[in-house]
N, C-alpha and C. Protein backbone atom coordinates (compact mmCIF):
# COMPACT_ATOMS: atom_id res chain seq x y z
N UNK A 1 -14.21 -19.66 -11.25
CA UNK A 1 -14.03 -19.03 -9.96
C UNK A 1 -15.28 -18.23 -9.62
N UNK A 2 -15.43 -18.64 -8.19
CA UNK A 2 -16.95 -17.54 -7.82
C UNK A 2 -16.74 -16.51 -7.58
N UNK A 3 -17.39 -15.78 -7.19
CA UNK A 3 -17.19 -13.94 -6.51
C UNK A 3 -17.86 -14.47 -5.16
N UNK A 4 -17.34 -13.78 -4.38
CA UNK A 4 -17.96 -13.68 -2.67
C UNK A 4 -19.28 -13.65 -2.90
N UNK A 5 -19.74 -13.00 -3.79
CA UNK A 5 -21.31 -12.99 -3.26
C UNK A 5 -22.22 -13.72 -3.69
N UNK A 6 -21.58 -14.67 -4.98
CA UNK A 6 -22.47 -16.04 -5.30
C UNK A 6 -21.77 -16.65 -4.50
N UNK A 7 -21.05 -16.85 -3.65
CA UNK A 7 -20.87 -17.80 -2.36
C UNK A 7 -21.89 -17.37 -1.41
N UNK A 8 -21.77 -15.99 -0.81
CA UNK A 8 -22.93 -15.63 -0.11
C UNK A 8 -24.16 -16.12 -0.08
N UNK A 9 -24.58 -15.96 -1.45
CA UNK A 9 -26.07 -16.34 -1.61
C UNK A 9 -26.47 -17.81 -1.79
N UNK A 10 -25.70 -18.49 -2.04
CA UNK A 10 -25.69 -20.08 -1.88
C UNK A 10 -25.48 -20.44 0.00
N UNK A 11 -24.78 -19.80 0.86
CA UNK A 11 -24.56 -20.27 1.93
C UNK A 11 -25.93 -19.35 2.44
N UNK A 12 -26.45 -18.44 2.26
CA UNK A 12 -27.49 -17.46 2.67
C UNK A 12 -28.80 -18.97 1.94
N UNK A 13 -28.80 -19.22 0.45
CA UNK A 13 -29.76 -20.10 0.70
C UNK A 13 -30.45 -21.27 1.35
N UNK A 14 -29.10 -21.74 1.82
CA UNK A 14 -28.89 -23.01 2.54
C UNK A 14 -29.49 -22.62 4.04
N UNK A 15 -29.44 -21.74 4.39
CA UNK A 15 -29.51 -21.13 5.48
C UNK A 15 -31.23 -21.23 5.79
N UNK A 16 -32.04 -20.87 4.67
CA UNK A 16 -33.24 -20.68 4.95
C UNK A 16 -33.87 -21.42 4.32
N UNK A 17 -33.25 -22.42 4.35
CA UNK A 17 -33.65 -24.16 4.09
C UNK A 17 -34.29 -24.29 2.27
N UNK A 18 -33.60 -23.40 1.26
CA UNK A 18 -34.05 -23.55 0.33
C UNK A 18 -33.44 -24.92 -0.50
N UNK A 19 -32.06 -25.16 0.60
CA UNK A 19 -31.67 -26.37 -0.21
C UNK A 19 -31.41 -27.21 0.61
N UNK A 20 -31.28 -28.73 0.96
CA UNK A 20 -31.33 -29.58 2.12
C UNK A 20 -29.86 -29.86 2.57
N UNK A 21 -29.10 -29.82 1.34
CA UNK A 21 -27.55 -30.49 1.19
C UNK A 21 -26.79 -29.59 0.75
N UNK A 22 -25.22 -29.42 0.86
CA UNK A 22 -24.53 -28.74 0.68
C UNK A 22 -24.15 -28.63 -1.16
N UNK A 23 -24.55 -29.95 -1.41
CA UNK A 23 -24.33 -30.74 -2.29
C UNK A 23 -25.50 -29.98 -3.73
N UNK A 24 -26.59 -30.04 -2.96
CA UNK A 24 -27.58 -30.04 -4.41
C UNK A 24 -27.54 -28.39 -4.19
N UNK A 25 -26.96 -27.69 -3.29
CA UNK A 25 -26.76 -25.93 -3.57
C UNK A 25 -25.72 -25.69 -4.33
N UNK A 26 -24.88 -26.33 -4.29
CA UNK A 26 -23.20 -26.80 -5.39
C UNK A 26 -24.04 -26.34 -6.96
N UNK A 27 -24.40 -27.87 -7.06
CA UNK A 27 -25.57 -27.79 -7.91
C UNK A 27 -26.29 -27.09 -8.69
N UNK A 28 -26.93 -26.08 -7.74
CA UNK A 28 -28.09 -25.35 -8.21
C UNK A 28 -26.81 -23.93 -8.48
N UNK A 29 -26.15 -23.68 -7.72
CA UNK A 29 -25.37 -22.45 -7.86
C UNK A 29 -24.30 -22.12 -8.61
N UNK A 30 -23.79 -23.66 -8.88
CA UNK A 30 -22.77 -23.55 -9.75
C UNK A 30 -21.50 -23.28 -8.27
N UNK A 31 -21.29 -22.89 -7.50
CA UNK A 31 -20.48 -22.70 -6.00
C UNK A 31 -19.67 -24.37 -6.53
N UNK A 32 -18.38 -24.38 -6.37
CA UNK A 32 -17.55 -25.63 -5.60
C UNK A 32 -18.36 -25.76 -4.46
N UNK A 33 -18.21 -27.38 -4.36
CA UNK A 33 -19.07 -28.01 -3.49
C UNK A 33 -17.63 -27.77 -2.18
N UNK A 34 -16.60 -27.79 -2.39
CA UNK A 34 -15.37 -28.27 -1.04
C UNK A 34 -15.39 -26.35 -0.73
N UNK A 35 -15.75 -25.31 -1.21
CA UNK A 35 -15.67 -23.82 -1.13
C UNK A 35 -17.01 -23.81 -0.29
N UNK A 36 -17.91 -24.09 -0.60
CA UNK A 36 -19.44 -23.91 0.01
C UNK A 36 -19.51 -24.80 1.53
N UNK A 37 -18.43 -25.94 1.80
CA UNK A 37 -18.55 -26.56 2.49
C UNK A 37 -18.01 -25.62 3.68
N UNK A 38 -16.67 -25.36 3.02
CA UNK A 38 -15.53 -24.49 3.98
C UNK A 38 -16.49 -23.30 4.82
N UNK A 39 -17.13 -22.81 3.80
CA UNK A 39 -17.91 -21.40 4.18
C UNK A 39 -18.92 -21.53 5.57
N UNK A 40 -19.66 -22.62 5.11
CA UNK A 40 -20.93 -23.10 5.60
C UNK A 40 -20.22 -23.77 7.32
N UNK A 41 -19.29 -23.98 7.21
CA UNK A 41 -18.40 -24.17 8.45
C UNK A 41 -17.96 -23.17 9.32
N UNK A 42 -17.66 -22.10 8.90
CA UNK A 42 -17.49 -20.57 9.39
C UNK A 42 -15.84 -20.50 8.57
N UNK A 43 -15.41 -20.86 8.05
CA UNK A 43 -14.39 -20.41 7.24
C UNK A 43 -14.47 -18.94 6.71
N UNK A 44 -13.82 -18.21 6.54
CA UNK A 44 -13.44 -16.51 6.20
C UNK A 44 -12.86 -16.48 4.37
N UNK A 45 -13.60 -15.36 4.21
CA UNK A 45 -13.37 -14.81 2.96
C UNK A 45 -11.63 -15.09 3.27
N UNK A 46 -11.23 -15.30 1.58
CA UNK A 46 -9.15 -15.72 2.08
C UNK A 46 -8.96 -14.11 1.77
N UNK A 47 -9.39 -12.99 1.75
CA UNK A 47 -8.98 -11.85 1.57
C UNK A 47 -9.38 -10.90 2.62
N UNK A 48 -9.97 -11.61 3.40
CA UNK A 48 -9.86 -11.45 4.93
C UNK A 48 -9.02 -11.79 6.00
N UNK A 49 -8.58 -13.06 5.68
CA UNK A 49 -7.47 -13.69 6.64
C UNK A 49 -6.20 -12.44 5.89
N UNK A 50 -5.02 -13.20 7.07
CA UNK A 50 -3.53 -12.28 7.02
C UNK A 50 -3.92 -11.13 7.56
N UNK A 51 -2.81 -10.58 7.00
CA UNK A 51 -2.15 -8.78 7.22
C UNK A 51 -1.73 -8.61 8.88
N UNK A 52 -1.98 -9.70 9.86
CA UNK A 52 -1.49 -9.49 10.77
C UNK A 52 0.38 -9.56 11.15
N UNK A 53 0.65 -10.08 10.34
CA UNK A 53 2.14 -9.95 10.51
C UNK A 53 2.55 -8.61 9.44
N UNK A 54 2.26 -7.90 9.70
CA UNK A 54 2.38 -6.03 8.26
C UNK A 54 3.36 -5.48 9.83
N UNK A 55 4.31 -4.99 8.99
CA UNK A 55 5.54 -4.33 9.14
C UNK A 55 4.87 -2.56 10.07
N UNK A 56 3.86 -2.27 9.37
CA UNK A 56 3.41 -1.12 9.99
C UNK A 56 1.82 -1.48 9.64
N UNK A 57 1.24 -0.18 10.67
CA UNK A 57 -0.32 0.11 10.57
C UNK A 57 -0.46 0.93 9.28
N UNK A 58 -2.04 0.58 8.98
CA UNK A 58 -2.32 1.47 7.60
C UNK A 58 -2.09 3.14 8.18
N UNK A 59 -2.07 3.65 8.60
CA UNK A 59 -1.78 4.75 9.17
C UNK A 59 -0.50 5.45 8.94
N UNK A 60 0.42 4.31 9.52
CA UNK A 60 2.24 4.56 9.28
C UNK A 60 2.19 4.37 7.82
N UNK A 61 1.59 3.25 7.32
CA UNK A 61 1.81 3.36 5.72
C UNK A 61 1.38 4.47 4.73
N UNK A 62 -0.09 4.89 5.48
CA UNK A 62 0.03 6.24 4.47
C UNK A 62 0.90 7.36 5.03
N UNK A 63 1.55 7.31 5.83
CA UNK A 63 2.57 8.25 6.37
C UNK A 63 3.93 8.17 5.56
N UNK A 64 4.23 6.81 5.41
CA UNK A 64 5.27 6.68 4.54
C UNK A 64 5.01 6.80 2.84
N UNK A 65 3.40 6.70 2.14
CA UNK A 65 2.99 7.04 1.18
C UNK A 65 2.86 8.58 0.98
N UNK A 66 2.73 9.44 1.98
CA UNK A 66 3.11 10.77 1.79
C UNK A 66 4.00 10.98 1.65
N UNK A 67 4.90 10.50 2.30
CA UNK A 67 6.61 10.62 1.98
C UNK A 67 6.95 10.50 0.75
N UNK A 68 6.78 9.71 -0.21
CA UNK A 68 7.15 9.03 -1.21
C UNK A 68 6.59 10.25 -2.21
N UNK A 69 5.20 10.35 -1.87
CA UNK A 69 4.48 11.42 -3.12
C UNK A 69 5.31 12.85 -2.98
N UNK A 70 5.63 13.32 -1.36
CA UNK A 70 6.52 14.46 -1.30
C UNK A 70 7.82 14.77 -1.62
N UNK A 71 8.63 13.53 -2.33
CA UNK A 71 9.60 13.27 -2.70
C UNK A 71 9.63 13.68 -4.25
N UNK A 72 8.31 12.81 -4.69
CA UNK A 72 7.82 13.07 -6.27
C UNK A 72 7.71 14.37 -6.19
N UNK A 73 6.84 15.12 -5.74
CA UNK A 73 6.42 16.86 -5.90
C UNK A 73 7.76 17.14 -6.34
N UNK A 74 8.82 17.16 -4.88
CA UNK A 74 9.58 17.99 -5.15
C UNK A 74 11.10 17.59 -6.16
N UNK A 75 10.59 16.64 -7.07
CA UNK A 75 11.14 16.21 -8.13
C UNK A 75 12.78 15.42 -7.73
N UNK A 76 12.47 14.75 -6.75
CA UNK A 76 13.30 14.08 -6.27
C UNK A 76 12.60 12.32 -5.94
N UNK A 77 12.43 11.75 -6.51
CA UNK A 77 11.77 10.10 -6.40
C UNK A 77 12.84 9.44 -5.82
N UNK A 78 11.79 9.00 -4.01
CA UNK A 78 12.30 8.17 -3.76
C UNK A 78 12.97 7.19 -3.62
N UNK A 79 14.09 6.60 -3.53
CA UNK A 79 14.53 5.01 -3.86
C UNK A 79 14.24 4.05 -3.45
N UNK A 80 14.58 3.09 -3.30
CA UNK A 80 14.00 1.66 -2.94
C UNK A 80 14.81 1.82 -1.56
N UNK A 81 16.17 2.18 -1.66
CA UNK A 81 17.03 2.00 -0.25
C UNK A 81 16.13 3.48 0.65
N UNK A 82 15.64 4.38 0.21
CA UNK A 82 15.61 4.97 1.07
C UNK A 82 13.90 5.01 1.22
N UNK A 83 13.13 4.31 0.75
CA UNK A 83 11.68 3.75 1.29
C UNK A 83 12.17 2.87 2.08
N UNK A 84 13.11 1.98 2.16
CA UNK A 84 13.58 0.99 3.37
C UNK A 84 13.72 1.88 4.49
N UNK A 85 14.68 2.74 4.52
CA UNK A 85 15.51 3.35 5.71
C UNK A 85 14.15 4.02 6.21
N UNK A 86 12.86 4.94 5.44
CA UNK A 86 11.91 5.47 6.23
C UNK A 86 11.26 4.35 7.04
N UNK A 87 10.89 3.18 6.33
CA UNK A 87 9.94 2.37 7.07
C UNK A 87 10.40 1.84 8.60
N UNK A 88 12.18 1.59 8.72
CA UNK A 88 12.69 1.33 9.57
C UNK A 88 12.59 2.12 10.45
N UNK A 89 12.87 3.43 10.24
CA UNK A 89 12.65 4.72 10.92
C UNK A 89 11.50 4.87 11.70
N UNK A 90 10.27 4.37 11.10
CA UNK A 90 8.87 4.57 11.87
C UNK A 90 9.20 3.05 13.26
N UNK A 91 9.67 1.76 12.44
CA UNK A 91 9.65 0.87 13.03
C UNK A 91 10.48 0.88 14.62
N UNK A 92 11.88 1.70 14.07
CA UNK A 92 12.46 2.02 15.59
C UNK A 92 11.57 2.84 16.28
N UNK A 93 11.11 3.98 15.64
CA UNK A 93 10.28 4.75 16.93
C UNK A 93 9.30 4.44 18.19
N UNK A 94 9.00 3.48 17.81
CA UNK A 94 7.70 2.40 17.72
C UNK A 94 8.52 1.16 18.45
N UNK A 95 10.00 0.98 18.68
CA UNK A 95 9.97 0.39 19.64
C UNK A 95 10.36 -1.28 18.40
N UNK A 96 9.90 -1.77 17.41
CA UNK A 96 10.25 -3.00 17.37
C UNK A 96 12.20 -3.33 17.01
N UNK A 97 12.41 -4.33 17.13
CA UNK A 97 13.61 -4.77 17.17
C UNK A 97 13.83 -5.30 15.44
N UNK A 98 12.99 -6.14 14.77
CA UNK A 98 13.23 -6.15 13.85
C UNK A 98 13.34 -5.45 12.18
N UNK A 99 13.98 -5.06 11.89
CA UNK A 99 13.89 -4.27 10.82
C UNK A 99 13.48 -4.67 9.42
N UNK A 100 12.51 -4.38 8.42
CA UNK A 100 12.14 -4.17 7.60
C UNK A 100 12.87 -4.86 6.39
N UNK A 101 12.74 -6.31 5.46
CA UNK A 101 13.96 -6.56 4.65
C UNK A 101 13.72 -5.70 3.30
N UNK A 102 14.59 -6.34 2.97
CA UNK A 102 14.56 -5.97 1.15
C UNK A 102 13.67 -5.76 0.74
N UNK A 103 12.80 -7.29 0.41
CA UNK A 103 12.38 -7.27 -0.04
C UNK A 103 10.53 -6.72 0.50
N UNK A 104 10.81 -6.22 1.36
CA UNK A 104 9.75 -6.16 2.01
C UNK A 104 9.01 -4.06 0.76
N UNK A 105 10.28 -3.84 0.53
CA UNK A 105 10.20 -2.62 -0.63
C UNK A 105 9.62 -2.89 -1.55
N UNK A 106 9.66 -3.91 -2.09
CA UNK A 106 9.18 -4.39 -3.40
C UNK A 106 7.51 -4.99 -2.90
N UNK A 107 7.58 -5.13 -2.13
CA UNK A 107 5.89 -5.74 -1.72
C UNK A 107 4.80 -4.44 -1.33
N UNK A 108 5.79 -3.67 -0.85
CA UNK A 108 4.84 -2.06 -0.27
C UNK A 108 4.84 -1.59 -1.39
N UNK A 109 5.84 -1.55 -2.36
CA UNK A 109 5.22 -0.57 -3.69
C UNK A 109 4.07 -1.60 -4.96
N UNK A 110 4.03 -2.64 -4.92
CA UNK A 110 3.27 -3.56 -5.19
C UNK A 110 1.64 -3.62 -4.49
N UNK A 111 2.00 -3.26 -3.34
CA UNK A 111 0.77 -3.16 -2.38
C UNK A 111 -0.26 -1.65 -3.13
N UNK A 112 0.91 -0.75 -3.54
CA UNK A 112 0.79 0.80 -3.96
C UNK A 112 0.69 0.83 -4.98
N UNK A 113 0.08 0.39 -5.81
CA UNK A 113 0.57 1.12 -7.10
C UNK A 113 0.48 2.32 -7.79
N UNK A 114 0.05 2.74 -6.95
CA UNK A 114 -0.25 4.48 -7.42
C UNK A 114 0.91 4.72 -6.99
N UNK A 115 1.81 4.44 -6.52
CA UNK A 115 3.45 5.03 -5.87
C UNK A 115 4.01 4.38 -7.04
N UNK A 116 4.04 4.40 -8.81
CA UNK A 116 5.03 3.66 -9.73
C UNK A 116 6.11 4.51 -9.52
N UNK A 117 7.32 3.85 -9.44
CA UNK A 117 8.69 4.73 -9.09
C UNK A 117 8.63 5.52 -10.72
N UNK A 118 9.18 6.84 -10.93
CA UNK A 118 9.13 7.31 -11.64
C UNK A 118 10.52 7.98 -11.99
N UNK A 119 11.39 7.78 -12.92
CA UNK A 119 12.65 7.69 -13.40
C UNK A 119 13.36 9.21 -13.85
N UNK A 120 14.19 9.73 -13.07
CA UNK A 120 14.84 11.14 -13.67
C UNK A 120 15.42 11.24 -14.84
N UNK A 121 15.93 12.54 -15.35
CA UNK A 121 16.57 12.46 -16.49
C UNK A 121 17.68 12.46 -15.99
N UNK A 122 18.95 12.22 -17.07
CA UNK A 122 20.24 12.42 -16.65
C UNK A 122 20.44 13.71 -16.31
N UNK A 123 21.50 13.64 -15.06
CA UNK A 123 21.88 15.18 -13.92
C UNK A 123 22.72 16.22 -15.17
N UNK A 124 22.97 15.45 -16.09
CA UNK A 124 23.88 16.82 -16.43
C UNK A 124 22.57 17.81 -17.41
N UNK A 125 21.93 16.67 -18.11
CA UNK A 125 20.43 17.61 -18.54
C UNK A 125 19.83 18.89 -17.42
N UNK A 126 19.84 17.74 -16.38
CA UNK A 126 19.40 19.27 -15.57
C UNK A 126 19.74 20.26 -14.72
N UNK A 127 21.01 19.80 -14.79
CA UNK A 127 22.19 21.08 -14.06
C UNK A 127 22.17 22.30 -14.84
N UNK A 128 22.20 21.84 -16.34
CA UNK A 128 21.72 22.64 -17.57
C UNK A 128 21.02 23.52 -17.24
N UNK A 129 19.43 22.65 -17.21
CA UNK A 129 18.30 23.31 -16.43
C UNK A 129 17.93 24.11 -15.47
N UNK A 130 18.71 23.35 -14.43
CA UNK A 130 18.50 24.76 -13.37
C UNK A 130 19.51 25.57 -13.39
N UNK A 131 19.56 26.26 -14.27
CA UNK A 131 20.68 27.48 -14.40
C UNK A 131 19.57 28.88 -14.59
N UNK A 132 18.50 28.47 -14.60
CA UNK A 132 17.42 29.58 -15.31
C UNK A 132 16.97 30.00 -14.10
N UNK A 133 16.19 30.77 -14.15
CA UNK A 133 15.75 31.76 -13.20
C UNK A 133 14.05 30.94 -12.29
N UNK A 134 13.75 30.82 -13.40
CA UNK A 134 12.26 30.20 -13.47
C UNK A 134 12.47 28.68 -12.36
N UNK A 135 13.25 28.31 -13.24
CA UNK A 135 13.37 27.17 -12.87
C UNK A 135 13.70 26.80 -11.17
N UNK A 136 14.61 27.68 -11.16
CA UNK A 136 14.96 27.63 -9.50
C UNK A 136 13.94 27.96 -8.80
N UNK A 137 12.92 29.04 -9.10
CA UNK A 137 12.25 30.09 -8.73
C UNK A 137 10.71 28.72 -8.48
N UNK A 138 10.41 27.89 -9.21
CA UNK A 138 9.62 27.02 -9.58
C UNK A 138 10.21 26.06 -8.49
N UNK A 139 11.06 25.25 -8.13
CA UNK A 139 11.44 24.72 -7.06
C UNK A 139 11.04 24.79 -6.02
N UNK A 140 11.49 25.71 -5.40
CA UNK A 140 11.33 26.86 -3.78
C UNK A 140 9.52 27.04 -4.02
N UNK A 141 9.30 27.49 -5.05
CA UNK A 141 7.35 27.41 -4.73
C UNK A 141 6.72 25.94 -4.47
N UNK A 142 7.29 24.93 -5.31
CA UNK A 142 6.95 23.55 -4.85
C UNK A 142 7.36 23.12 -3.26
N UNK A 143 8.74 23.71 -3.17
CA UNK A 143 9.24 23.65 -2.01
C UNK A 143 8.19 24.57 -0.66
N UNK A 144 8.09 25.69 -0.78
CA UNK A 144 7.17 26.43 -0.11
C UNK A 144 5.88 26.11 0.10
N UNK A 145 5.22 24.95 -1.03
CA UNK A 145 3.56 24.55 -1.08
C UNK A 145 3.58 23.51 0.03
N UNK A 146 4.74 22.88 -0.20
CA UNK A 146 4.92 21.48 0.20
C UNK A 146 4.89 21.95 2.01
N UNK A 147 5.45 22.69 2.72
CA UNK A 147 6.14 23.18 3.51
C UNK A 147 4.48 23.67 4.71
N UNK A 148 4.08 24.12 3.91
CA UNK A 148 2.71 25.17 4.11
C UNK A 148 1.66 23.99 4.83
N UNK A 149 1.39 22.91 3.60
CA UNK A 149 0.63 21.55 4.11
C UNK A 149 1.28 20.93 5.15
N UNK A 150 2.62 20.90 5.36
CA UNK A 150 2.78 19.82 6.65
C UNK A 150 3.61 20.70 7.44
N UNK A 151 4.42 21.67 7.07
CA UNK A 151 5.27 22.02 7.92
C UNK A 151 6.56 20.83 8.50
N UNK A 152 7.43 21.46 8.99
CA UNK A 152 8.69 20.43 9.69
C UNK A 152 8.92 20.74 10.69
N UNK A 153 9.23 19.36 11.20
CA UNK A 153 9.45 19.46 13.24
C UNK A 153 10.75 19.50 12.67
N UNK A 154 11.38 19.90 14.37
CA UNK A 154 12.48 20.31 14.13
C UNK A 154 13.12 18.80 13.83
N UNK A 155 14.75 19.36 13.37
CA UNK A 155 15.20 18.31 12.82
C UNK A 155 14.79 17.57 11.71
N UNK A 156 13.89 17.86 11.15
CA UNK A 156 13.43 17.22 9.87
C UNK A 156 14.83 17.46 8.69
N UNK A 157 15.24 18.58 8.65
CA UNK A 157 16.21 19.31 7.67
C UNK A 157 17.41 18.99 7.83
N UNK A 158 17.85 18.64 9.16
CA UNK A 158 19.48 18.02 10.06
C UNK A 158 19.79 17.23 8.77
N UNK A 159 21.19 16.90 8.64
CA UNK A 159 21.84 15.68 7.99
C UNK A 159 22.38 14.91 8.39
């Protein structure tokens, strides 16, 4: 397999007549001759094509990737159903009709991987836990940091 830029430089040589044929730059470059052809045609890097059918803009997505990390802070990780229900959420605002599938969760955190879902302990461990002073007290400051950086429109807090 080539890298883009020994394709580059084989279609860049061809270009300034260092090689006559598509064929003997194959050749000389080691390039697939049917890859060098495609290129030399105006064909697109394949990691250029797509992303036009994406559920949201990179924009909404790091909007919904803040979400996810502000979930982590405040020691509550996201779920899969409720990374669905946000993305839908942006999607109604915004006017589209179709909603967001299943599996479309599993492809955005795949897309993310710095978002690895990250697994709680069992609730009765930490009902335990927050019985302490600290602990609660440690909450409400995560809670308060969190609060400070973005602030909430109203209704953010409603149920």
């Amino acid at each position: 397999m080539n890298t883009d830029k020994e394709v580059n430089d084989a279609v860049e040589a061809l270009q300034q007549g260092q090689y006559s044929l598509i064929a003997d730059a194959s050749r000389a470059t080691g390039v697939s001759h049917e890859r060098l052809r495609r290129r030399v045609h105006g064909s697109k890097l394949s990691n250029s094509r797509g992303g036009l059918n994406k559920a949201l803009t990179p924009a909404q997505e790091e909007a919904l990737c803040q979400f996810i990390r502000r979930c982590d802070t405040l020691g509550r990780p996201a779920k899969k159903r409720f990374i669905r229900a946000a993305a839908n959420s942006i999607c109604r605002q915004l006017g589209y009709s179709k909603p967001v599938s299943k599996d479309w969760t599993y492809r955005f955190l795949k897309w993310h991987p710095e978002l690895h879902r990250k697994r709680t302990k069992p609730l009765s461990a930490e009902r335990q836990a927050a019985q302490d002073k600290e602990t609660i007290e440690g909450h409400f400051q995560k809670f308060e940091a969190e609060y400070k950086v973005d602030g909430f429109r109203r209704g953010y807090l409603e149920f």
